[in-house]
N, C-alpha and C. Protein backbone atom coordinates (compact mmCIF):
# COMPACT_ATOMS: atom_id res chain seq x y z
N UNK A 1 32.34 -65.00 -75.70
CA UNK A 1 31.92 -66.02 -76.64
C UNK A 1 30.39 -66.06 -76.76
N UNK A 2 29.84 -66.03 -75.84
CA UNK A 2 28.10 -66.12 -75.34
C UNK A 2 27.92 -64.73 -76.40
N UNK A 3 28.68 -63.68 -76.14
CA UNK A 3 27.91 -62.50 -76.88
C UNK A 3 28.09 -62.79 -78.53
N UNK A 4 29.41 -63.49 -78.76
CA UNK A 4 29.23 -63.65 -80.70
C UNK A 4 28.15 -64.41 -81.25
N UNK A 5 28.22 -65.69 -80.36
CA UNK A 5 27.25 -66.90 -80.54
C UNK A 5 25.73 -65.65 -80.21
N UNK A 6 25.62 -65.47 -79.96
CA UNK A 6 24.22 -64.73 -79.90
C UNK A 6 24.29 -63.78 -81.34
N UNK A 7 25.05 -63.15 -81.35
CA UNK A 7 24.93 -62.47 -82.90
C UNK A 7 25.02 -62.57 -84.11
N UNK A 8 25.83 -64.24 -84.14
CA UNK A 8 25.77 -65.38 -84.92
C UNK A 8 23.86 -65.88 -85.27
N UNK A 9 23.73 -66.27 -84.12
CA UNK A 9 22.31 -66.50 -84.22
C UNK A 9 21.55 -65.54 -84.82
N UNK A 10 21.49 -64.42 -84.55
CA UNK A 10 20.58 -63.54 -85.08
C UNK A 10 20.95 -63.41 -86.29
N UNK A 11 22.25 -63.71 -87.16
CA UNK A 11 22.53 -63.27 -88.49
C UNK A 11 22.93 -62.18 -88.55
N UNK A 12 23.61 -61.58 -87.47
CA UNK A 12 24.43 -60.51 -87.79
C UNK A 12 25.41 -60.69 -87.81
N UNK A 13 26.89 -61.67 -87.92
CA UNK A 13 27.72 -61.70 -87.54
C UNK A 13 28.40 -62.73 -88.56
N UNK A 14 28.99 -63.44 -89.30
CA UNK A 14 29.61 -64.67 -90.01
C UNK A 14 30.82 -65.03 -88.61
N UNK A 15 31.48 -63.83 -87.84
CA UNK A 15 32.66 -63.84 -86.78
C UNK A 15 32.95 -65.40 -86.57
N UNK A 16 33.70 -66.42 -86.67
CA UNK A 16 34.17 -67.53 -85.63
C UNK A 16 35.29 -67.16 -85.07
N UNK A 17 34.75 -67.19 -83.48
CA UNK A 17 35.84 -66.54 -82.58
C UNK A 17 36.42 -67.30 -81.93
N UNK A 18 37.83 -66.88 -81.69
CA UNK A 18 38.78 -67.78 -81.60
C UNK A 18 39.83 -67.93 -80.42
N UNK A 19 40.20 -68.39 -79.54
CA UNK A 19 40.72 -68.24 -78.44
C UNK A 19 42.04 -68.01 -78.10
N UNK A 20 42.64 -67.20 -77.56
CA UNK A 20 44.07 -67.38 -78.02
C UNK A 20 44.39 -67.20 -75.86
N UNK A 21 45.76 -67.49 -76.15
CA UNK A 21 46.65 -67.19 -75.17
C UNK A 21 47.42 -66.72 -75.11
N UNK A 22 48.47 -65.96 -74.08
CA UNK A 22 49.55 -65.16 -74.24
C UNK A 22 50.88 -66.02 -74.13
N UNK A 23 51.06 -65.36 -75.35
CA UNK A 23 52.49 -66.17 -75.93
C UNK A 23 52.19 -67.17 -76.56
N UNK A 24 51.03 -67.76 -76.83
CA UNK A 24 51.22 -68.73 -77.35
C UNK A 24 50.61 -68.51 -79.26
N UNK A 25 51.80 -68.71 -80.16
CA UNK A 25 51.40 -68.57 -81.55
C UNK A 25 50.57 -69.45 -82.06
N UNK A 26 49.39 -68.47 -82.71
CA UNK A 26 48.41 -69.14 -84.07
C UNK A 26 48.82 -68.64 -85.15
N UNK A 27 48.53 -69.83 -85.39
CA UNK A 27 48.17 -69.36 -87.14
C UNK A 27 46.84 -69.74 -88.02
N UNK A 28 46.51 -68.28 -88.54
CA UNK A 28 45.44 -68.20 -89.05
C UNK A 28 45.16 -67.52 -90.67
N UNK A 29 45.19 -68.50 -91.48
CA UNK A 29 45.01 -68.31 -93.12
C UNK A 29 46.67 -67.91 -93.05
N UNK A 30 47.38 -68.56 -92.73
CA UNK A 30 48.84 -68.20 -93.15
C UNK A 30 49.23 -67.39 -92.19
N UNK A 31 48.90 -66.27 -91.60
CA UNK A 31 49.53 -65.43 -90.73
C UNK A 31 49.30 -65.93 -89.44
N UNK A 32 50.91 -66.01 -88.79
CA UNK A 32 51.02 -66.32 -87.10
C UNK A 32 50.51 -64.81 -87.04
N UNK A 33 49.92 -65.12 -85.75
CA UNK A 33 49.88 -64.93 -84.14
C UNK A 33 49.75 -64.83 -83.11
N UNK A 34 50.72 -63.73 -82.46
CA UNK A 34 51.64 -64.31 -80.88
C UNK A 34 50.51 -62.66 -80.27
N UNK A 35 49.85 -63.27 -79.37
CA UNK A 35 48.84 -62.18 -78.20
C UNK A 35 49.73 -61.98 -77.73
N UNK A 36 50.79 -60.89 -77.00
CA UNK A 36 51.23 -60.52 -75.75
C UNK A 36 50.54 -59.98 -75.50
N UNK A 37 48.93 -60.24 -74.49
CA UNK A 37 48.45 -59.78 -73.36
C UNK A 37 48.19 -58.35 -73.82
N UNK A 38 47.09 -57.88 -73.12
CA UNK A 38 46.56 -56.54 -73.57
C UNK A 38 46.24 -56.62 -75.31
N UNK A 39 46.39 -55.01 -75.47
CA UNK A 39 46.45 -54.94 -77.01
C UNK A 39 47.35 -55.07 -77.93
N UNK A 40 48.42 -56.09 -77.49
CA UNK A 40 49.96 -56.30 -77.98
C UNK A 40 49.50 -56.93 -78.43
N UNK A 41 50.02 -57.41 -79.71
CA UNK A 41 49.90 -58.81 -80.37
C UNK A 41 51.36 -58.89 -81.52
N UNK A 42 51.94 -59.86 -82.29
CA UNK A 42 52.94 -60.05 -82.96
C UNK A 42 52.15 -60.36 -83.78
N UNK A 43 52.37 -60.03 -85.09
CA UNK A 43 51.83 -60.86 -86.61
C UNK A 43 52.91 -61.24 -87.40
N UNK A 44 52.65 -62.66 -87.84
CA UNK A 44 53.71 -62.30 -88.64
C UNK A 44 52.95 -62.83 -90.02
N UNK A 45 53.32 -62.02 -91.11
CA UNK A 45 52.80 -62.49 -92.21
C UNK A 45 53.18 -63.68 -93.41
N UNK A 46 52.73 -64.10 -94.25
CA UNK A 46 53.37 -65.36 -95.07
C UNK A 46 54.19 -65.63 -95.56
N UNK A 47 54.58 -64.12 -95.53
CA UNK A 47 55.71 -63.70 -96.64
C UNK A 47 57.07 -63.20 -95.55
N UNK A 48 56.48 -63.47 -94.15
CA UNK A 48 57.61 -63.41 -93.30
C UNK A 48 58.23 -61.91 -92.77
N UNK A 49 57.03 -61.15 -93.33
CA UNK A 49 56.87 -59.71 -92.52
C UNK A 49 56.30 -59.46 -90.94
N UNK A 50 57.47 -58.88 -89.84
CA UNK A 50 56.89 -59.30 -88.65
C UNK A 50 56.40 -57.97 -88.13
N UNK A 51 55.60 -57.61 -87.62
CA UNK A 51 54.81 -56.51 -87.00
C UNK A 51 54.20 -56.65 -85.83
N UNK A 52 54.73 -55.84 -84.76
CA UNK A 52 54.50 -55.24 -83.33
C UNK A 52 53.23 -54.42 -83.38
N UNK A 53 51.87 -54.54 -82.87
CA UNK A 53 50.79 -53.80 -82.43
C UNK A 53 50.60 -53.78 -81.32
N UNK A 54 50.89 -52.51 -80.97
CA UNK A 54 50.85 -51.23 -79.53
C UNK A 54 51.96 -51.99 -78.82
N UNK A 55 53.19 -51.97 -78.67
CA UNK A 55 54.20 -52.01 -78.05
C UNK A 55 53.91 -51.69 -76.60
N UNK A 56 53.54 -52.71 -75.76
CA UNK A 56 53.54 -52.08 -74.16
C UNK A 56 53.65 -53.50 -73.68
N UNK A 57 54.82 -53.47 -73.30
CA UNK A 57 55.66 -55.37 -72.83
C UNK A 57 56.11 -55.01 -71.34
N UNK A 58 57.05 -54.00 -71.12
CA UNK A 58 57.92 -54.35 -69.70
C UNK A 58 56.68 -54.08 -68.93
N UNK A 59 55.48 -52.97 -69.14
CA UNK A 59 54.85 -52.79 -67.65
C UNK A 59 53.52 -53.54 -67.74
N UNK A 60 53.25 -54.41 -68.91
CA UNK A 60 52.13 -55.35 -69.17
C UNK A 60 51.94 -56.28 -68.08
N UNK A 61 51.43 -56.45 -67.41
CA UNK A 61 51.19 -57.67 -66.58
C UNK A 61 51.08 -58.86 -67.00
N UNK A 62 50.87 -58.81 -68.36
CA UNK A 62 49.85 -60.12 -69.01
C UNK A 62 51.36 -60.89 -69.88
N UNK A 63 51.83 -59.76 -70.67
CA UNK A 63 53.62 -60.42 -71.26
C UNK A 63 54.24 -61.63 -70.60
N UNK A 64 54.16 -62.28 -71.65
CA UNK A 64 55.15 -62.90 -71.05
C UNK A 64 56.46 -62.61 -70.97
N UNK A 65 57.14 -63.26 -69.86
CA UNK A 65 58.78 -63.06 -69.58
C UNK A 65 59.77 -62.99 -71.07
N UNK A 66 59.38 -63.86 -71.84
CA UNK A 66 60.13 -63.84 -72.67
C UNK A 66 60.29 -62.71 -73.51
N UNK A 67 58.97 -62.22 -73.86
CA UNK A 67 58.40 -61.28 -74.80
C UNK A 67 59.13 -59.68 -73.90
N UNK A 68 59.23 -59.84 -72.68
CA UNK A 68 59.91 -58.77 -71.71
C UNK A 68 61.63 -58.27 -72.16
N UNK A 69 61.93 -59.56 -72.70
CA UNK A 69 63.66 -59.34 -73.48
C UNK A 69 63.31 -58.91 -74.70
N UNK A 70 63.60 -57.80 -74.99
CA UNK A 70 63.71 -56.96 -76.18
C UNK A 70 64.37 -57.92 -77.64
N UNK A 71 65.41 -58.51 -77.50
CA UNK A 71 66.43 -59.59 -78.09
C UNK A 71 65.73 -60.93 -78.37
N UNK A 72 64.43 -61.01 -77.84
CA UNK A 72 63.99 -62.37 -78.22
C UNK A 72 62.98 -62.29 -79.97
N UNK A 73 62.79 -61.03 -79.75
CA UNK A 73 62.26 -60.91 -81.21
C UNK A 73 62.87 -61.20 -82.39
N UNK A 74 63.80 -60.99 -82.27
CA UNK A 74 65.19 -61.47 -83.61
C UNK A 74 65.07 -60.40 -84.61
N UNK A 75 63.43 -59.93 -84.64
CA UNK A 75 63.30 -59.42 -85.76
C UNK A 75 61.70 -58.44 -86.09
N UNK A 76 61.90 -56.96 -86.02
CA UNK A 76 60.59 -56.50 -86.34
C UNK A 76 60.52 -55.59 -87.45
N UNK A 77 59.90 -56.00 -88.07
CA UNK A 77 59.64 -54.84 -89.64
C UNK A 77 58.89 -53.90 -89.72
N UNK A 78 58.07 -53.82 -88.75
CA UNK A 78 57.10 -52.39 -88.57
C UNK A 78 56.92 -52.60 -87.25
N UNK A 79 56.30 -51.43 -86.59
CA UNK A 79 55.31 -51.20 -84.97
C UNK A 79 54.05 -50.80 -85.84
N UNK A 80 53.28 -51.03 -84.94
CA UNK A 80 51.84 -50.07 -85.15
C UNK A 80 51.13 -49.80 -84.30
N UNK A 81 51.37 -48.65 -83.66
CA UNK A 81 50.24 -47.92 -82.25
C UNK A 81 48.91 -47.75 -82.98
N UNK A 82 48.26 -48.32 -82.09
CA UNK A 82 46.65 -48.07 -82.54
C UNK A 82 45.77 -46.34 -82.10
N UNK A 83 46.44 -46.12 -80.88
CA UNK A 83 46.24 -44.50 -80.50
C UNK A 83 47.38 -44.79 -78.92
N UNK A 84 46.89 -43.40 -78.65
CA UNK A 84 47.84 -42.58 -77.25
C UNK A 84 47.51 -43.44 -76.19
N UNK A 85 46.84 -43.73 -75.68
CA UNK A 85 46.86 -44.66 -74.41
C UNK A 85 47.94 -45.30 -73.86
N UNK A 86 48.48 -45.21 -72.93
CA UNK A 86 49.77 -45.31 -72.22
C UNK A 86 49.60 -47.11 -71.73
N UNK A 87 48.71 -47.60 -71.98
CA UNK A 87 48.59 -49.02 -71.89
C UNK A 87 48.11 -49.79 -73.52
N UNK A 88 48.89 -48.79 -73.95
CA UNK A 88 48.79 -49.59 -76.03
C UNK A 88 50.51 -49.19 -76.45
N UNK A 89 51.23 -48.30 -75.72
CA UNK A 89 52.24 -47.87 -75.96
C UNK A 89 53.34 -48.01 -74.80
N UNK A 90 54.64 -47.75 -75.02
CA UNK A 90 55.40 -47.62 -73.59
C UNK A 90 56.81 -46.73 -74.07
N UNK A 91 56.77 -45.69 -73.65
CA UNK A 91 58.02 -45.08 -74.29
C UNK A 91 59.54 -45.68 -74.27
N UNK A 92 59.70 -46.31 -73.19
CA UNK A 92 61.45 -47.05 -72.92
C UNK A 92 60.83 -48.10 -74.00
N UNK A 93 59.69 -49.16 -73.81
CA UNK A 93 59.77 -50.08 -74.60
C UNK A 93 59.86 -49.70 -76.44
N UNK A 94 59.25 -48.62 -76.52
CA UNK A 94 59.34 -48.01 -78.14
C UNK A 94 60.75 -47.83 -78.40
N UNK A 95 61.56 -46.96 -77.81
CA UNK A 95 63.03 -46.64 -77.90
C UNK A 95 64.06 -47.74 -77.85
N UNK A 96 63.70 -48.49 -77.12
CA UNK A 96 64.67 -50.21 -77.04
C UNK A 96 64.53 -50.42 -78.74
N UNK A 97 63.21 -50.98 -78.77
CA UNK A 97 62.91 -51.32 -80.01
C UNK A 97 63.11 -50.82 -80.97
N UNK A 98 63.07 -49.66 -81.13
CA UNK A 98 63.78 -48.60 -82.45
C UNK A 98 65.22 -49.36 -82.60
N UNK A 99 66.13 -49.00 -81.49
CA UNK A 99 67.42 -48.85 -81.42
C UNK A 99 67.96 -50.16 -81.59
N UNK A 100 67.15 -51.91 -81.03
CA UNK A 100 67.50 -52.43 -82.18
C UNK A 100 66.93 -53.13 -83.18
N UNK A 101 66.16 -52.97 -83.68
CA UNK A 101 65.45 -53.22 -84.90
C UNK A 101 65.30 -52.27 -86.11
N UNK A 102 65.19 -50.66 -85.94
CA UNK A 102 64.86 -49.41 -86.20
C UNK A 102 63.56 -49.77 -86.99
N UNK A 103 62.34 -50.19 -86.79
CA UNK A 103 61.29 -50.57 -87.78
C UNK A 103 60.55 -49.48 -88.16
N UNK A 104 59.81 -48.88 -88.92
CA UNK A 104 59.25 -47.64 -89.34
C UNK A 104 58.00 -47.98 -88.37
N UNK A 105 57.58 -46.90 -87.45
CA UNK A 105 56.42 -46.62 -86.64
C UNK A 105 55.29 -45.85 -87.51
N UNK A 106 53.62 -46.79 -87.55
CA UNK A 106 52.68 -46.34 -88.29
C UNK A 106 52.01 -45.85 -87.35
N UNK A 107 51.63 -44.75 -86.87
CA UNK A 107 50.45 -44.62 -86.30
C UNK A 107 49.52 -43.35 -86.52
N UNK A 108 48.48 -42.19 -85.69
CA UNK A 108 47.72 -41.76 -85.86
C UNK A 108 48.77 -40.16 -85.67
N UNK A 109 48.26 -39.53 -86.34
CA UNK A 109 48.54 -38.28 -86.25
C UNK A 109 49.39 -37.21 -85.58
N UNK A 110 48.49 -37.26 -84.43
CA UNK A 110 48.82 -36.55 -83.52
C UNK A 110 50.44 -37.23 -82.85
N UNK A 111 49.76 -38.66 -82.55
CA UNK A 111 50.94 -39.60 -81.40
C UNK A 111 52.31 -39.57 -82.86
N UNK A 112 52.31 -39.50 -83.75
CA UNK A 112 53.58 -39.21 -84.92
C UNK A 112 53.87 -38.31 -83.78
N UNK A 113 53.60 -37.34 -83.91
CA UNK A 113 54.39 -35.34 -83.60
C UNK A 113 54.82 -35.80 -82.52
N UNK A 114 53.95 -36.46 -81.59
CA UNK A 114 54.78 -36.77 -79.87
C UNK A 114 55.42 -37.53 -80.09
N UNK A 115 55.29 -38.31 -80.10
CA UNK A 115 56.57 -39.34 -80.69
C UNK A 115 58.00 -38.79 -81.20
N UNK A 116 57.98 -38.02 -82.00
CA UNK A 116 58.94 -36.88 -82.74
C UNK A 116 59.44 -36.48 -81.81
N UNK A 117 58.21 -35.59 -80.71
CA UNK A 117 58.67 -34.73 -79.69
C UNK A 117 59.31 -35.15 -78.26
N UNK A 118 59.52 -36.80 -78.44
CA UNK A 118 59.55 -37.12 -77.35
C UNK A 118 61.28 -37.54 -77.40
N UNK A 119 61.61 -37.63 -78.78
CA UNK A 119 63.33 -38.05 -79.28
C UNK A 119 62.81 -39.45 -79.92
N UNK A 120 61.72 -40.42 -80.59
CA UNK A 120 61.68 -41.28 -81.14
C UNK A 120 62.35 -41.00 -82.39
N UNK A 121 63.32 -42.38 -82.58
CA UNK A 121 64.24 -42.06 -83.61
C UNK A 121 63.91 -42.21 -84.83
N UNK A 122 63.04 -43.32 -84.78
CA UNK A 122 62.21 -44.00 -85.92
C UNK A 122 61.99 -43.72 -86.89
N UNK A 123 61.81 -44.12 -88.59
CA UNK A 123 60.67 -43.08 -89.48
C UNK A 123 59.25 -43.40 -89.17
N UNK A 124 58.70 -42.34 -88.84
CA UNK A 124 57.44 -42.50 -88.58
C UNK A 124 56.41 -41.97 -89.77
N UNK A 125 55.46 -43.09 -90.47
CA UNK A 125 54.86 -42.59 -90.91
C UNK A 125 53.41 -42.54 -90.47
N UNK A 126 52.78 -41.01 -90.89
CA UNK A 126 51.84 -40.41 -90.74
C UNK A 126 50.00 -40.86 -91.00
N UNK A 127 49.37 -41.61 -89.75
CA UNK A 127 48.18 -42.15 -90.90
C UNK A 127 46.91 -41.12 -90.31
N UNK A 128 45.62 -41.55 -90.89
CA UNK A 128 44.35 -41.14 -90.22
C UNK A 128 43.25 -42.14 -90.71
N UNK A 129 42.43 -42.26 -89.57
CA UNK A 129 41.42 -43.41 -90.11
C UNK A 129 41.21 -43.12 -91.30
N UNK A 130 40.68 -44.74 -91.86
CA UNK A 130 40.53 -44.62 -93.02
C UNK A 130 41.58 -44.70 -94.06
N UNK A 131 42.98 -43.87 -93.96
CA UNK A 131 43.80 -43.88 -94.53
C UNK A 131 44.86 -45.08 -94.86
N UNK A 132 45.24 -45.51 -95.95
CA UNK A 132 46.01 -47.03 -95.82
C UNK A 132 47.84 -46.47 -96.18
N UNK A 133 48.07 -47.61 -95.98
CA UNK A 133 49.74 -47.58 -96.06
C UNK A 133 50.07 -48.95 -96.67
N UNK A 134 50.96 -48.59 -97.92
CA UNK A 134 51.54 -49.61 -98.85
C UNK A 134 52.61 -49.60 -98.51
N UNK A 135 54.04 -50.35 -99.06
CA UNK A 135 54.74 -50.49 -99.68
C UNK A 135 55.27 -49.06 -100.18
N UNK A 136 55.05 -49.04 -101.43
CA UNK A 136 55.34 -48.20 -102.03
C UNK A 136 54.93 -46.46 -101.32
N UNK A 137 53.82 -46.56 -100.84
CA UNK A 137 52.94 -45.07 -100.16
C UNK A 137 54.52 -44.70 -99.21
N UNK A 138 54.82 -45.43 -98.45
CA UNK A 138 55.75 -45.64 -97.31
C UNK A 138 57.76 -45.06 -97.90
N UNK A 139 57.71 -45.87 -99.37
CA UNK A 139 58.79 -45.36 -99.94
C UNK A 139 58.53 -43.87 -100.32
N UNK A 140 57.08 -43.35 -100.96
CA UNK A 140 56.88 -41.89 -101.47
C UNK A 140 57.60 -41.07 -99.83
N UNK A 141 57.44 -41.26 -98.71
CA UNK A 141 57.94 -40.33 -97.62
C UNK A 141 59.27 -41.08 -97.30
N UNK A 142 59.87 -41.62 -98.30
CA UNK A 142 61.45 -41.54 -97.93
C UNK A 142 61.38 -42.99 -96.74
N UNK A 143 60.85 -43.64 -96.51
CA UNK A 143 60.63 -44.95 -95.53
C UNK A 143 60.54 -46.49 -96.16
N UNK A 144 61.80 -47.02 -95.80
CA UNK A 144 61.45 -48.38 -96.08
C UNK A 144 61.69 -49.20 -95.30
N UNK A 145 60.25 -50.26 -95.82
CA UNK A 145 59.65 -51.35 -94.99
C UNK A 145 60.07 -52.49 -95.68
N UNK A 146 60.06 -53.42 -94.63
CA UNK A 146 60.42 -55.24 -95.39
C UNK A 146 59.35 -55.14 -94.95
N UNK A 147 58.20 -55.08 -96.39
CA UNK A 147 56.62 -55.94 -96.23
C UNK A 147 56.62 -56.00 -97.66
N UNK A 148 55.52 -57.20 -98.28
CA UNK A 148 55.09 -57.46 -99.42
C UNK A 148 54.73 -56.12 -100.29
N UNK A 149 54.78 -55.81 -101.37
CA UNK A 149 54.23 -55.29 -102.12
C UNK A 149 52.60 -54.96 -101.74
N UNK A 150 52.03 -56.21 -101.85
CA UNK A 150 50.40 -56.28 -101.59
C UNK A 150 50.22 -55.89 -100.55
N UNK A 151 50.77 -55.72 -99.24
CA UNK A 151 50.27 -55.30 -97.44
C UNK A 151 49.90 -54.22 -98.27
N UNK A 152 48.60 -54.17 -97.52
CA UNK A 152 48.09 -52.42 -97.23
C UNK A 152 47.79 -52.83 -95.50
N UNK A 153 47.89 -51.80 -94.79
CA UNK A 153 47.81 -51.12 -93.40
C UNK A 153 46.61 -50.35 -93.44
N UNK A 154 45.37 -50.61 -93.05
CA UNK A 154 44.68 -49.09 -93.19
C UNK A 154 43.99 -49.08 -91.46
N UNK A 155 44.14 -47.87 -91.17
CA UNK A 155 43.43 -47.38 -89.62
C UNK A 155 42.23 -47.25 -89.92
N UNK A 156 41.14 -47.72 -88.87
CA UNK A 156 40.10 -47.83 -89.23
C UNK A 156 39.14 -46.91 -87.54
N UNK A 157 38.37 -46.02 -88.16
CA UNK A 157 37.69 -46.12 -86.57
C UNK A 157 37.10 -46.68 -85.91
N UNK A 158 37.80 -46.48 -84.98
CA UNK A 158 36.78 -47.17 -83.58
C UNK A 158 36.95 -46.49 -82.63
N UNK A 159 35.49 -46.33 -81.47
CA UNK A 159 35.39 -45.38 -80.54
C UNK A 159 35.96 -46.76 -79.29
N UNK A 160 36.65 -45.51 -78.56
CA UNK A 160 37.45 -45.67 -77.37
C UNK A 160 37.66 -45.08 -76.84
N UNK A 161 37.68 -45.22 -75.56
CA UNK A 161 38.12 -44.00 -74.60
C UNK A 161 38.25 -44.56 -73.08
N UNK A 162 38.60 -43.58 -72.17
CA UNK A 162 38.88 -44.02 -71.08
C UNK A 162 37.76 -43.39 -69.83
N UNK A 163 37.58 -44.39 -68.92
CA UNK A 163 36.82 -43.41 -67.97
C UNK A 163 37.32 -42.29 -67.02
N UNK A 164 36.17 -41.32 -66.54
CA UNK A 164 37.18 -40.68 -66.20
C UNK A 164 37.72 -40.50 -64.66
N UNK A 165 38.50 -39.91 -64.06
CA UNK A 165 39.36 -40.55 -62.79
C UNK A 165 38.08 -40.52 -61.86
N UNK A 166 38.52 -41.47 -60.85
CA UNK A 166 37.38 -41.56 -59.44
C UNK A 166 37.78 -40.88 -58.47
């Protein structure tokens, strides 16, 4: 908070940052949501489109219990892995979730092919920074989504990475 409020001040920033907790739903300009801890989060949109970002619940520390039952979701209309990192993703938790929801998986490139290669059942469509995903973009590869017309999806870069082992 100390670091926005400082960049606020200087006029670099408009950001009001906002506090959340795990499990517990906001709503903000119409769209809930629900943090599960880490880089999980639930959105759901106005129009009642629900979307999973980076699926990693059973070995999360931060999940809550509830969010740990696959069945409490009722309901997911897309995933979206942000990249490969084995603490943004979880393979049993991806495959639960396919099998019952089947939601079309958006993510980066490469993690599509593994994903493929790994038996994900999913339609997965194909992005790269920069690149967006409609509605309609999503029907051109044979994939359909319960999202608005208007959603666009677009991956955006950002540097990340991990350190390396000690």
């Amino acid at each position: 908070m100390d670091e926005v409020n400082r960049h606020r001040q200087n006029g670099d920033t408009r950001a009001e940052p906002i506090l959340l907790e795990y499990g517990v739903e906001r709503t903000l300009e119409g769209v809930k949501i629900t943090w599960l801890g880490h880089g999980t989060f639930l959105f759901e949109s106005p129009t009642g489109t629900r979307i999973l970002l980076d699926p990693w619940l059973t070995a999360n520390p931060d999940t809550p219990a509830e969010y740990k039952i696959y069945e409490n979701f009722q309901r997911i209309d897309l995933i979206v892995i942000t990249h490969g990192h084995l603490d943004h993703w979880d393979l049993a938790d991806l495959k639960e979730l396919v099998r019952l929801y089947n939601p079309p998986i958006l993510t980066q490139y490469e993690l599509a092919l593994y994903l493929q290669q790994l038996g994900v059942t999913a339609p997965i469509a194909l992005m790269n920074k920069g690149g967006k995903i409609t509605k309609s973009l999503l029907e051109q590869q044979g994939i359909t989504a319960n999202m608005p017309v208007e959603m666009q999806i677009m991956f955006v870069h950002a540097d990340h990475s991990s350190p390396p082992p000690e």
